[in-house]
N, C-alpha and C. Protein backbone atom coordinates (compact mmCIF):
# COMPACT_ATOMS: atom_id res chain seq x y z
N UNK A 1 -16.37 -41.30 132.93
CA UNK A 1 -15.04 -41.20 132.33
C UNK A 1 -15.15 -41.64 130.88
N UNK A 2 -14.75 -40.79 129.97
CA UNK A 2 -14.94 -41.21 128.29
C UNK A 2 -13.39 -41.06 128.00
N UNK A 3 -12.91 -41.76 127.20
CA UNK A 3 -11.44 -41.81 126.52
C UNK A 3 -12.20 -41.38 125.31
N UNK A 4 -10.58 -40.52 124.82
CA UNK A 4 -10.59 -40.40 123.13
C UNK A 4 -10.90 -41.46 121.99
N UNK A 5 -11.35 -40.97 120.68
CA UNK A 5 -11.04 -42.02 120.06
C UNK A 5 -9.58 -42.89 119.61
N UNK A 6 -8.80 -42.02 119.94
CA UNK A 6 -7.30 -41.93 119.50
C UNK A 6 -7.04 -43.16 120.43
N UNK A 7 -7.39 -43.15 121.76
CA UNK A 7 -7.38 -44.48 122.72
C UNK A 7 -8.10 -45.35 122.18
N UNK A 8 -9.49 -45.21 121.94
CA UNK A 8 -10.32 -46.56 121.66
C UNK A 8 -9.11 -47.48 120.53
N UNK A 9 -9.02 -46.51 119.52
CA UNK A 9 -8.39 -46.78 118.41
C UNK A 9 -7.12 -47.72 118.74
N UNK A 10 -6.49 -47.36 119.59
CA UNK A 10 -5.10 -47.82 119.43
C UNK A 10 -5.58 -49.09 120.46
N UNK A 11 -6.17 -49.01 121.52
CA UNK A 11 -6.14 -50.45 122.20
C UNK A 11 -7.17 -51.62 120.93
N UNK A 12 -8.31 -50.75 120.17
CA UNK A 12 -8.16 -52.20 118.87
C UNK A 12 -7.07 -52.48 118.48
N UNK A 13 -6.12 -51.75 117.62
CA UNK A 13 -4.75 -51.91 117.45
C UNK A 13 -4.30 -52.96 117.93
N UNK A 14 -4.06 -52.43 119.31
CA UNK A 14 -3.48 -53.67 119.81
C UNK A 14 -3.56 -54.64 120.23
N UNK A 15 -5.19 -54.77 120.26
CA UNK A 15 -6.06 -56.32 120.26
C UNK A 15 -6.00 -56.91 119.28
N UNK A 16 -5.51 -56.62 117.74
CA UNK A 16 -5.57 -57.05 116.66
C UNK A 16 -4.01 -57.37 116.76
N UNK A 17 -3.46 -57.14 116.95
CA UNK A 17 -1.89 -57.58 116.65
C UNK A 17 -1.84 -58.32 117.85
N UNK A 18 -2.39 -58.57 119.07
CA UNK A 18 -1.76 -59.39 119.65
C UNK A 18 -2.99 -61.08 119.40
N UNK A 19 -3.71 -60.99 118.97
CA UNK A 19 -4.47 -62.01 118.27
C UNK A 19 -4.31 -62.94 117.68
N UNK A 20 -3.24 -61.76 116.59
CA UNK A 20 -3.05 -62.47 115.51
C UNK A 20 -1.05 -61.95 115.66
N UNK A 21 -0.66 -62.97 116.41
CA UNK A 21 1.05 -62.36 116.53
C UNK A 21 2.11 -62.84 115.77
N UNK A 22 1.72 -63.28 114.59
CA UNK A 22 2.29 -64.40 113.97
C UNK A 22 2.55 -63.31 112.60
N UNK A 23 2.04 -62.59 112.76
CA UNK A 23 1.56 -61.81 111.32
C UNK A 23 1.91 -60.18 111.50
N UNK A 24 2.08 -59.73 110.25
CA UNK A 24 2.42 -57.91 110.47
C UNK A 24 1.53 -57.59 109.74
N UNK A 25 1.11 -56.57 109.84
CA UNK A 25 -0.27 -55.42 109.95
C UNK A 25 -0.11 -54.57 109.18
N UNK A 26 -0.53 -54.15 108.11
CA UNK A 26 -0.51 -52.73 107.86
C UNK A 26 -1.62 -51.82 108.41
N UNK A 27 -1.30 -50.54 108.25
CA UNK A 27 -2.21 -49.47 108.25
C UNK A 27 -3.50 -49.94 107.42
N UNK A 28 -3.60 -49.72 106.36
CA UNK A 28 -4.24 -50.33 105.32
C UNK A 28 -5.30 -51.27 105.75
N UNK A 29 -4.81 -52.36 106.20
CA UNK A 29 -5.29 -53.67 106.03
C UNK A 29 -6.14 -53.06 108.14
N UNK A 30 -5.45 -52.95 108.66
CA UNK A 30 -6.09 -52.01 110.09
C UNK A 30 -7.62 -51.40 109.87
N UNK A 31 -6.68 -50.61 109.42
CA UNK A 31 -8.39 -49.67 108.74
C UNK A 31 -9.48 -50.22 107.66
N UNK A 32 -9.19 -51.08 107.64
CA UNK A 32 -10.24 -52.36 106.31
C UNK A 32 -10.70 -52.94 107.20
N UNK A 33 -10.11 -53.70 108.15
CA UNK A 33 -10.61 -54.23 109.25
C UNK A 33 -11.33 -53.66 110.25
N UNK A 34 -11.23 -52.95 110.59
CA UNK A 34 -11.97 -51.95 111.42
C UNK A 34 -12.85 -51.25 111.05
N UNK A 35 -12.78 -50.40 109.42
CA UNK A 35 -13.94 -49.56 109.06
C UNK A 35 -13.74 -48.46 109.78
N UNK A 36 -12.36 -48.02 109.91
CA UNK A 36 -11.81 -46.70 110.71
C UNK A 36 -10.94 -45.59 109.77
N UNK A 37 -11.13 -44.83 109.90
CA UNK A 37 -9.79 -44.02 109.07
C UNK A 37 -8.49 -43.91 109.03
N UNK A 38 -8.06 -44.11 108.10
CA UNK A 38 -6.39 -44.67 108.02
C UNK A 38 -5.29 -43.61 108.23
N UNK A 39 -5.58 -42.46 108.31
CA UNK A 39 -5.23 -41.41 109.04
C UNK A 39 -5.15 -41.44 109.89
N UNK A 40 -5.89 -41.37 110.40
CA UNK A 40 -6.36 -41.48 111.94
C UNK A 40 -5.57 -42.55 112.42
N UNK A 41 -5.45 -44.06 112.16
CA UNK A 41 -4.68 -44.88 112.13
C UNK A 41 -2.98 -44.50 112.56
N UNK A 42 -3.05 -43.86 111.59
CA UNK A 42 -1.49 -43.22 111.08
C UNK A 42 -0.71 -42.96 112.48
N UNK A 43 -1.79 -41.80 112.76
CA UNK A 43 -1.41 -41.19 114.40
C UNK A 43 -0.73 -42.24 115.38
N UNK A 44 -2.42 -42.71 115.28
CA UNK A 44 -2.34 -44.08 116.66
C UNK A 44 -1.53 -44.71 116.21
N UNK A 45 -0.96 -45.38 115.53
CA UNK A 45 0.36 -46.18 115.46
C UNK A 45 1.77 -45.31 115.72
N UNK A 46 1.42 -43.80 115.18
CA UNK A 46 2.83 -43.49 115.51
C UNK A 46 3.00 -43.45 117.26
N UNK A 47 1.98 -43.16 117.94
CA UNK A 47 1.84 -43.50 119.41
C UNK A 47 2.07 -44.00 119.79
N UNK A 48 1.71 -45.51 119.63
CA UNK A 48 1.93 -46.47 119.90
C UNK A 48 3.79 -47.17 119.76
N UNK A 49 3.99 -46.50 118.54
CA UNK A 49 5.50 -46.97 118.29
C UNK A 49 6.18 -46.23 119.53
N UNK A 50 5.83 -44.54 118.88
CA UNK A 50 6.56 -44.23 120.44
C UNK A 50 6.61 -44.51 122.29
N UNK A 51 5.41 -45.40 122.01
CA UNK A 51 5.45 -45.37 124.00
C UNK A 51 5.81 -46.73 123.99
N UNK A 52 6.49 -47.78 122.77
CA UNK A 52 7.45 -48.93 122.74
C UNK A 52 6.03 -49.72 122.94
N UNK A 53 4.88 -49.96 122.40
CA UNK A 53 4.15 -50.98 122.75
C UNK A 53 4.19 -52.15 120.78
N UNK A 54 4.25 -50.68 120.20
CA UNK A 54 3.99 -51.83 118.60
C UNK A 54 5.76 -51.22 118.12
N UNK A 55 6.29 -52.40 117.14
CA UNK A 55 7.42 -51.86 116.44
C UNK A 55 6.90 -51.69 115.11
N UNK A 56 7.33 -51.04 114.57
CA UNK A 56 6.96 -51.08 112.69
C UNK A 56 7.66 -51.29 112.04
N UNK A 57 7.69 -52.46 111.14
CA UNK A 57 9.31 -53.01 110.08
C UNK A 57 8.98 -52.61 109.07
N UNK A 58 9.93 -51.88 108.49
CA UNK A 58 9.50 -51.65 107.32
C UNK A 58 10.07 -52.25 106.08
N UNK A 59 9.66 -51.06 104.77
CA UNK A 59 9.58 -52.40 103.62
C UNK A 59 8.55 -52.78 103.19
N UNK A 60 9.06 -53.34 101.87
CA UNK A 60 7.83 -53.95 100.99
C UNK A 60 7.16 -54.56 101.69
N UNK A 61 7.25 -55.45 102.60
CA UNK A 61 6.83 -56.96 103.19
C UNK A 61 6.52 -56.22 104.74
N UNK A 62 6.74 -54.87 104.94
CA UNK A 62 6.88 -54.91 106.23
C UNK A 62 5.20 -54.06 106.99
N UNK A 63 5.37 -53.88 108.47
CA UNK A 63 3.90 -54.01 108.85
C UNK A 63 4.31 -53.39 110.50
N UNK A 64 2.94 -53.64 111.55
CA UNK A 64 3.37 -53.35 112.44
C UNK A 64 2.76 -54.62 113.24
N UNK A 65 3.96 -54.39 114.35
CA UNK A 65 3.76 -55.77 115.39
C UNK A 65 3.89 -55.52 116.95
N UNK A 66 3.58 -56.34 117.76
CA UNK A 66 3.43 -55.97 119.04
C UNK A 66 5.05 -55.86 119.40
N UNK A 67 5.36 -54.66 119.80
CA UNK A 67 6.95 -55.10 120.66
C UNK A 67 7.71 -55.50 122.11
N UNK A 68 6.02 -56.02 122.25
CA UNK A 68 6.28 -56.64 123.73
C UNK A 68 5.28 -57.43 123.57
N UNK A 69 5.37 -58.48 124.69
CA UNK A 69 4.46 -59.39 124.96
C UNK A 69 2.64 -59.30 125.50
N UNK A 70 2.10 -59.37 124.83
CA UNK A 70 0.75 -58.94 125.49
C UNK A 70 0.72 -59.16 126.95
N UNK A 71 1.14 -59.99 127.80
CA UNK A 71 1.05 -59.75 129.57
C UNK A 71 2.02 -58.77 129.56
N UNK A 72 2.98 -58.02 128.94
CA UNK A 72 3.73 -57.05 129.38
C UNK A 72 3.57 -55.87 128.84
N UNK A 73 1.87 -55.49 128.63
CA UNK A 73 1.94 -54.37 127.98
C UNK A 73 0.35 -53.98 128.88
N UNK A 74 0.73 -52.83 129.94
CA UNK A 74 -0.36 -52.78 130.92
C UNK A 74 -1.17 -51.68 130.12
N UNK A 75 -2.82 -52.04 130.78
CA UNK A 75 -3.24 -51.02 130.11
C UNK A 75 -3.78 -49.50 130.67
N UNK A 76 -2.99 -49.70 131.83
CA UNK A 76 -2.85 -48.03 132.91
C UNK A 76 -2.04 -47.30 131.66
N UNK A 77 -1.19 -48.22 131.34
CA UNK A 77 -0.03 -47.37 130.68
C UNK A 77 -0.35 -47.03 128.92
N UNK A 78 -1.05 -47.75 128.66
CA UNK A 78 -1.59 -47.28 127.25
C UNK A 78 -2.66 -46.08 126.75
N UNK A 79 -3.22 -46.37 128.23
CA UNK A 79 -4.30 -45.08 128.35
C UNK A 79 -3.43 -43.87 128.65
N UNK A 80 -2.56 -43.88 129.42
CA UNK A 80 -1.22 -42.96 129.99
C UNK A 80 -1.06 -42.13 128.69
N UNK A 81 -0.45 -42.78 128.10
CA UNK A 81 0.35 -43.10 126.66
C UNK A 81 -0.52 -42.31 125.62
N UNK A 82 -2.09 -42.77 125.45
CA UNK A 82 -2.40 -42.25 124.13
C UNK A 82 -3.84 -41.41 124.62
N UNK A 83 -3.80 -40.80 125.88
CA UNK A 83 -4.75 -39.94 126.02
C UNK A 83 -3.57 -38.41 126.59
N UNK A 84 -3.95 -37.29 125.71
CA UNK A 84 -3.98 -35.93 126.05
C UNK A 84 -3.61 -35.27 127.42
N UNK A 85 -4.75 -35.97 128.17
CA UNK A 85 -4.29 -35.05 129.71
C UNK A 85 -5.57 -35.68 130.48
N UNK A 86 -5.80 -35.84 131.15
CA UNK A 86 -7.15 -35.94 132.74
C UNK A 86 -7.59 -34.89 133.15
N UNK A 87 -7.91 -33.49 132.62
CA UNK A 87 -8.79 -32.88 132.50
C UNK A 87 -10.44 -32.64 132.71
N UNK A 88 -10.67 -34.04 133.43
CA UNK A 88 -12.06 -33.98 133.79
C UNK A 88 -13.17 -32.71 133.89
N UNK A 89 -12.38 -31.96 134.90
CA UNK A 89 -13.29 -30.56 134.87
C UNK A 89 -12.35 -29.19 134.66
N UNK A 90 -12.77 -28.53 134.48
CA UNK A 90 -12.06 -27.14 134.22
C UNK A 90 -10.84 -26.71 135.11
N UNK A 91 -10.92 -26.64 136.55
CA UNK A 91 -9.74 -26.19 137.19
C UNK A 91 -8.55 -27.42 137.12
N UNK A 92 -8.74 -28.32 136.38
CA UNK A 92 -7.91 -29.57 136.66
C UNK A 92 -6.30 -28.72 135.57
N UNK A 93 -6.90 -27.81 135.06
CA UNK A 93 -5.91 -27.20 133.81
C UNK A 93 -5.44 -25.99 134.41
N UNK A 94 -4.52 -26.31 135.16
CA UNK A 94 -4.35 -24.32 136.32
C UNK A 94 -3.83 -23.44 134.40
N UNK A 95 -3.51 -23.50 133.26
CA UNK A 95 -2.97 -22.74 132.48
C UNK A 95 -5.08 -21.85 131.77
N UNK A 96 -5.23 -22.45 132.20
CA UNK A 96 -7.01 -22.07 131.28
C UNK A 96 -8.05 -22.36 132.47
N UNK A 97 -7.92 -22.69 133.57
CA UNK A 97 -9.09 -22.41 134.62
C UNK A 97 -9.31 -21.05 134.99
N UNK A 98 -10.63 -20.82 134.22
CA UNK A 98 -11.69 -19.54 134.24
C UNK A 98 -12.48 -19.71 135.48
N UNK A 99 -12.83 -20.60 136.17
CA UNK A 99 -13.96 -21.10 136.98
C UNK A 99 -13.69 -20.04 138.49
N UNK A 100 -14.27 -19.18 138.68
CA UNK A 100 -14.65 -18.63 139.42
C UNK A 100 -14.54 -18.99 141.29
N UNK A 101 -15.25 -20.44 141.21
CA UNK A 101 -15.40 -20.51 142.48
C UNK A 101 -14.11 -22.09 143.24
N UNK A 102 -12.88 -22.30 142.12
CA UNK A 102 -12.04 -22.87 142.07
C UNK A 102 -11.69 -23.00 143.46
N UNK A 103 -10.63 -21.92 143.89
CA UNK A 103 -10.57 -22.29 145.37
C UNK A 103 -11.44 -22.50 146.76
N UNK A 104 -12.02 -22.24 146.55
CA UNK A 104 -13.63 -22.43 147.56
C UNK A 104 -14.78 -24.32 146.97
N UNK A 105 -14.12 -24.91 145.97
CA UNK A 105 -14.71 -25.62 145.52
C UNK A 105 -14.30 -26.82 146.16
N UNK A 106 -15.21 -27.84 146.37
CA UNK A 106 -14.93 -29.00 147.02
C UNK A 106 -14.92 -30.46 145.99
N UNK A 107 -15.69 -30.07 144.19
CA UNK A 107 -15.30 -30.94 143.61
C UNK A 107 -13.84 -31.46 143.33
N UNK A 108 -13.11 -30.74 142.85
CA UNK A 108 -11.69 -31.20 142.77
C UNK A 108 -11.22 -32.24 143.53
N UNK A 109 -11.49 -33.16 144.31
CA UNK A 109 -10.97 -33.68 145.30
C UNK A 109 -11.79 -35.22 145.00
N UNK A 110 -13.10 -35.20 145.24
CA UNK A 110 -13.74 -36.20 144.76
C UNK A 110 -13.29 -36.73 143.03
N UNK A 111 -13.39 -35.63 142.24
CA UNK A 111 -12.66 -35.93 140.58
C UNK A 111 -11.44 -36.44 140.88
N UNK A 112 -10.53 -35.88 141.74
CA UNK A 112 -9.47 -36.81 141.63
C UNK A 112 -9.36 -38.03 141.94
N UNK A 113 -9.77 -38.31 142.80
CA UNK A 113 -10.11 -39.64 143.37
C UNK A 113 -10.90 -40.89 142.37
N UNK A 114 -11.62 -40.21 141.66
CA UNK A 114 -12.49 -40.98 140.42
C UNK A 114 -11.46 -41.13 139.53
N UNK A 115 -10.77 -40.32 139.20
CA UNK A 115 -9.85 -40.74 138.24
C UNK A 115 -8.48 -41.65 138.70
N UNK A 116 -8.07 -41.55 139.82
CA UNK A 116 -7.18 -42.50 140.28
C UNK A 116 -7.86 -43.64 140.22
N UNK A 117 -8.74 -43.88 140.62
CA UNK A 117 -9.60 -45.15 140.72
C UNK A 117 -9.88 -45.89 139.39
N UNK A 118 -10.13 -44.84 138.43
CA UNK A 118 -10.24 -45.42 136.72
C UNK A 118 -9.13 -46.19 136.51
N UNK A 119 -7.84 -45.20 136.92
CA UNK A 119 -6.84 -45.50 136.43
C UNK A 119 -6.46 -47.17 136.96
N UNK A 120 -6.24 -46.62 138.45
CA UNK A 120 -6.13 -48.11 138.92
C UNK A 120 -6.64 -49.36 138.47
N UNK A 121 -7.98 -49.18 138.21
CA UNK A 121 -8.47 -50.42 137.78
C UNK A 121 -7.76 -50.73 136.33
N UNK A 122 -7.69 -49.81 135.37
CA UNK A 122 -6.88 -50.33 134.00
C UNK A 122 -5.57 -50.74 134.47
N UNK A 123 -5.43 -50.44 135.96
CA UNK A 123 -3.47 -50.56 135.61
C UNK A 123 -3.24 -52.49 136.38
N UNK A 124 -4.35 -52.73 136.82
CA UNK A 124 -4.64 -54.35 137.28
C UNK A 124 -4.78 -55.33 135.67
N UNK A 125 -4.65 -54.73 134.52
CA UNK A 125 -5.37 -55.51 133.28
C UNK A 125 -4.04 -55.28 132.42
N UNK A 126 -3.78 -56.53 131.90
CA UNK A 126 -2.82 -56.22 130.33
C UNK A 126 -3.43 -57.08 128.93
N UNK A 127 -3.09 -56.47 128.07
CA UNK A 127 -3.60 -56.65 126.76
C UNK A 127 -3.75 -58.81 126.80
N UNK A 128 -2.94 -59.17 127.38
CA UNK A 128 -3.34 -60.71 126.94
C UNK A 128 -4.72 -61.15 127.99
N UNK A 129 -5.14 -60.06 129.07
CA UNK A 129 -6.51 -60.13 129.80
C UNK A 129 -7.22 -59.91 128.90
N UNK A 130 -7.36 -59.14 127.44
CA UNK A 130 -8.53 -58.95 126.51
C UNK A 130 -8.15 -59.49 125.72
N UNK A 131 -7.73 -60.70 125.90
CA UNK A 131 -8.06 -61.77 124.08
C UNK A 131 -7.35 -63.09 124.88
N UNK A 132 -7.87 -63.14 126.15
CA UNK A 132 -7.75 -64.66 126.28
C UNK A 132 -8.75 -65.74 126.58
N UNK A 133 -9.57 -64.96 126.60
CA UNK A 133 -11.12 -66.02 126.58
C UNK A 133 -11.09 -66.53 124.78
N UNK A 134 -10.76 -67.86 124.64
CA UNK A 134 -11.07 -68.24 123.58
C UNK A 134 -11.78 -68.63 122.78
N UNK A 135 -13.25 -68.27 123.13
CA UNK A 135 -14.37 -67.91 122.34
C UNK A 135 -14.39 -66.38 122.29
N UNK A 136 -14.09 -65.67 122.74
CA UNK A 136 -14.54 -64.01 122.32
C UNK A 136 -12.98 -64.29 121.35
N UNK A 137 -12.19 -64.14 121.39
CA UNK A 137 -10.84 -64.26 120.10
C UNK A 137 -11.29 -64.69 119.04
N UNK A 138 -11.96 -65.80 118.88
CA UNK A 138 -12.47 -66.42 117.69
C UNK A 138 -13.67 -65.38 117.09
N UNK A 139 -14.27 -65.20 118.11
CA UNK A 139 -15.66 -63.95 117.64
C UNK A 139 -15.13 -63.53 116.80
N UNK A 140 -13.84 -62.62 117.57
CA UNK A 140 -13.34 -60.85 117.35
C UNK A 140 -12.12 -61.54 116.13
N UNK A 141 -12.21 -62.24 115.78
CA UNK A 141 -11.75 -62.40 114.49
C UNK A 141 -12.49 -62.85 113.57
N UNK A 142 -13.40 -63.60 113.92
CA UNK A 142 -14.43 -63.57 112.77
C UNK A 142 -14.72 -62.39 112.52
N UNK A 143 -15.28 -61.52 113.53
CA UNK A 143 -16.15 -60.05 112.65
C UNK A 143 -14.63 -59.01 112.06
N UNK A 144 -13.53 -59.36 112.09
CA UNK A 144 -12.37 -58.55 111.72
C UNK A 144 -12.52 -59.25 110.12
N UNK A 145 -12.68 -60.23 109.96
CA UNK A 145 -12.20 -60.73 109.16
C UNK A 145 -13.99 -60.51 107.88
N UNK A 146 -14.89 -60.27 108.37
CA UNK A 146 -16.30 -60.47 107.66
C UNK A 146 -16.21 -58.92 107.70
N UNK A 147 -15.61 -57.95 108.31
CA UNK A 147 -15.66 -56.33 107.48
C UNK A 147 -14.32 -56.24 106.83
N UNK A 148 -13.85 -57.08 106.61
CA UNK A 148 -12.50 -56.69 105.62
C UNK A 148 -12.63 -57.27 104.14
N UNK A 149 -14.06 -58.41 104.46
CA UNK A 149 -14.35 -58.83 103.42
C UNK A 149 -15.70 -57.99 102.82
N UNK A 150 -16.52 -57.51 103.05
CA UNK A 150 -17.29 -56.78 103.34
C UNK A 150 -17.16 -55.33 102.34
N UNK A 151 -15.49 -54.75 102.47
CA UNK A 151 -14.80 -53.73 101.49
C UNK A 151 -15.04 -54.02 100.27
């Protein structure tokens, strides 16, 4: 199972804002930190605003912030949220399945099952499960903070 980058992207996102919750974010300062494209950025935050996980204030002074609590922001639902479709194999898309031996096929059934199972396991985890060991937080802000200096 591989996620987009558009996912990788946005759950840093939101490991970085819930880290550091005291503080608003820009795009900008995201993508300095990360060494990611701020475009690209752009997206994933507008994603994110829309499936209610970050708010964005705006304004001179303004930034983006978590709009929920890191235990209340699951991450079944972020993957939900900022991946495309579960498309694993070809007939999973009845609008574009070319595949020939579709109804006679016995994968479909096992793929589904793998992917419920992915899912499940992300949907047991919320964002304050990845930044509450307080030595990896301290890490993952040191190296946020040594490629922003780094620019």
């Amino acid at each position: 199972m591989r996620v987009t980058l558009h996912t990788d992207y946005a759950l840093r996102m939101l490991m970085l804002l819930a880290s550091e919750p005291g503080e608003l974010h820009t795009i900008e300062e995201v993508s300095t930190r990360y060494g990611i494209s701020r475009n690209h950025l752009m997206k994933v935050a507008q994603t994110l605003v829309q499936g209610g996980f970050v708010e964005s204030v705006r304004g001179r002074s303004g930034g983006l912030r978590l709009r929920r609590r890191p235990q209340d922001i699951n991450l079944g639902a972020v993957i939900r949220t900022t991946e495309d479709g579960f498309n694993l194999v070809e007939c999973f898309d009845k609008e574009s399945n070319t595949c020939v031996i579709s109804s006679a096929c016995g994968l479909r059934g096992p793929m589904e099952e793998a992917l419920a199972a992915f899912l499940g396991v992300l949907d047991r985890y919320t964002l304050a499960d990845l930044i509450k060991n307080p030595g990896r937080l301290r890490r993952m802000r040191q190296l946020l903070h040594q490629e922003a200096e780094a620019v």
